[in-house]
C-alpha atoms as a PDB file:
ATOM      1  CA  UNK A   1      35.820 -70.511   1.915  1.00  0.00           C
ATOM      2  CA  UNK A   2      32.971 -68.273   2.386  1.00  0.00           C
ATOM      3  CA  UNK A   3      29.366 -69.283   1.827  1.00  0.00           C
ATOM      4  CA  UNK A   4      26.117 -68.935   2.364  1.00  0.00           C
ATOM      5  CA  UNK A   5      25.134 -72.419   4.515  1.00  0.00           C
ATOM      6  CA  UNK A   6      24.135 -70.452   7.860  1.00  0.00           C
ATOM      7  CA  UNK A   7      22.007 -68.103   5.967  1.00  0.00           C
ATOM      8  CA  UNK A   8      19.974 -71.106   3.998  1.00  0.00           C
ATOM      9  CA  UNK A   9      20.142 -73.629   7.692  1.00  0.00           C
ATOM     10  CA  UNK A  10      18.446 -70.274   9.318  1.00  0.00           C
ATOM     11  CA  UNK A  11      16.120 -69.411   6.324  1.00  0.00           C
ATOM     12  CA  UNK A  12      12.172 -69.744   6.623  1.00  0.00           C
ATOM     13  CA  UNK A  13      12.306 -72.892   4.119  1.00  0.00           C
ATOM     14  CA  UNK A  14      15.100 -74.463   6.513  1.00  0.00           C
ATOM     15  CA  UNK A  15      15.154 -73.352  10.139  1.00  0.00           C
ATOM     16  CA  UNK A  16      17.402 -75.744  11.211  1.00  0.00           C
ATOM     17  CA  UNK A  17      19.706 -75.972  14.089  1.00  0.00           C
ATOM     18  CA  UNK A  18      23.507 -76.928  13.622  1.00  0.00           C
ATOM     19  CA  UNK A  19      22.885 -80.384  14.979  1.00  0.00           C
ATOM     20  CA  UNK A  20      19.878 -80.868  12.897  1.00  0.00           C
ATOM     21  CA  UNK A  21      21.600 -80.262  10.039  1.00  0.00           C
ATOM     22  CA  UNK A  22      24.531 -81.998  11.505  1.00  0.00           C
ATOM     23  CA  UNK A  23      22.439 -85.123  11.837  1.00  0.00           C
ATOM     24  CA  UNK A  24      20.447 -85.067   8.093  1.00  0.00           C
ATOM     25  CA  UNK A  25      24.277 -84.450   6.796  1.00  0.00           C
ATOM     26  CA  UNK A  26      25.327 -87.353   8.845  1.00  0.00           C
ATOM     27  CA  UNK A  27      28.256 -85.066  10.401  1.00  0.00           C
ATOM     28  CA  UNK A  28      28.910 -84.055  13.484  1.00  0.00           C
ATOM     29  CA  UNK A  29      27.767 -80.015  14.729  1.00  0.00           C
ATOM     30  CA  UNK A  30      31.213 -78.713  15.137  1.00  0.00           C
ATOM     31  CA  UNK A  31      31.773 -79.814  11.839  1.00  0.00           C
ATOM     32  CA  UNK A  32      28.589 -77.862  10.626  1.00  0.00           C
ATOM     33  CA  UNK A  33      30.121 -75.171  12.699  1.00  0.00           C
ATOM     34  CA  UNK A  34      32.950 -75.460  10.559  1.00  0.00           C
ATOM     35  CA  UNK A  35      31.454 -74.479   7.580  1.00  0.00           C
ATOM     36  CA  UNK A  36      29.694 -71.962   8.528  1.00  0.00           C
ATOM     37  CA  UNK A  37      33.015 -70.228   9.836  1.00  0.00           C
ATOM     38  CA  UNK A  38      34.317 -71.011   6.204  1.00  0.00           C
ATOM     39  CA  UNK A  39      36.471 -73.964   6.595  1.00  0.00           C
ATOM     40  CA  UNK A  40      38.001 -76.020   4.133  1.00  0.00           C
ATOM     41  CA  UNK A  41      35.802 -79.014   3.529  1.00  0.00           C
ATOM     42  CA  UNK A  42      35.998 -81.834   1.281  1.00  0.00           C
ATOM     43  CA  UNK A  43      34.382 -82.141  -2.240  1.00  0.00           C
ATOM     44  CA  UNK A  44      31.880 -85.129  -1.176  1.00  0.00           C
ATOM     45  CA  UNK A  45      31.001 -82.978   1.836  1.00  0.00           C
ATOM     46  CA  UNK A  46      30.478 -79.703  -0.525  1.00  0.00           C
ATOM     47  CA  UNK A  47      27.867 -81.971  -2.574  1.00  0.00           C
ATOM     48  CA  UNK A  48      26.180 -83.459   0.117  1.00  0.00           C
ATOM     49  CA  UNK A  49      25.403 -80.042   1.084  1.00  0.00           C
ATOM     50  CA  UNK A  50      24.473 -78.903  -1.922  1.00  0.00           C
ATOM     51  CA  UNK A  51      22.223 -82.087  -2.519  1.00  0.00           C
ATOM     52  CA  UNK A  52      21.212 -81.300   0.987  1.00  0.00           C
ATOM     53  CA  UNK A  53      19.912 -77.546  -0.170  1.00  0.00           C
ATOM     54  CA  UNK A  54      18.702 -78.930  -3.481  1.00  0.00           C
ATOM     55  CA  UNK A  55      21.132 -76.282  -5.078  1.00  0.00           C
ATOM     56  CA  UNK A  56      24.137 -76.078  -7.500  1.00  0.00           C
ATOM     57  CA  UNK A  57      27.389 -75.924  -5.292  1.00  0.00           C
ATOM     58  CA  UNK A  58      28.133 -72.499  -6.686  1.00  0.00           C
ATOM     59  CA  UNK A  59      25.276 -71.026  -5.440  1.00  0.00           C
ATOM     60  CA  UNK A  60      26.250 -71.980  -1.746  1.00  0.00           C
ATOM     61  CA  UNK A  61      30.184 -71.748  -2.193  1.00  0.00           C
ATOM     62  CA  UNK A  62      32.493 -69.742  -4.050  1.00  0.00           C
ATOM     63  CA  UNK A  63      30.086 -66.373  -3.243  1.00  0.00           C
ATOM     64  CA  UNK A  64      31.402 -63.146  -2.809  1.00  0.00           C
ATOM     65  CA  UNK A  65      28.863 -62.019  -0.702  1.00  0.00           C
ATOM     66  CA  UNK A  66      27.000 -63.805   2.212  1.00  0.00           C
ATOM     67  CA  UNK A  67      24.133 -62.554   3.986  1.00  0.00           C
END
């Protein structure tokens, strides 16, 4: 599933590493890793991001176009 969670973990507001993120998700890096590569996830992981990023899961998933 593509999406845009390396571009927003790298961004000025974030710069965060994997495991930083990893560890505020309460997940491990290679699953971080994971996502980035656009793995399959599970909808209570897909929130926490979201609630993580303070944005609407279809602004992070389902894009057609990642930076």
């Amino acid at each position: 599933m593509q999406n845009n969670v390396k571009f927003l973990r790298r961004s000025q507001e974030y710069d965060l590493t994997q495991e930083q993120l990893a560890e505020a998700l309460k997940v491990s890096r290679s699953t971080v890793s994971h996502i980035e590569r656009g793995g399959d996830i599970s909808g209570s992981l897909l929130l926490k991001v979201a609630q993580f990023f303070e944005k609407d899961p279809r602004e992070i998933f389902f894009v057609d176009d990642v930076g």
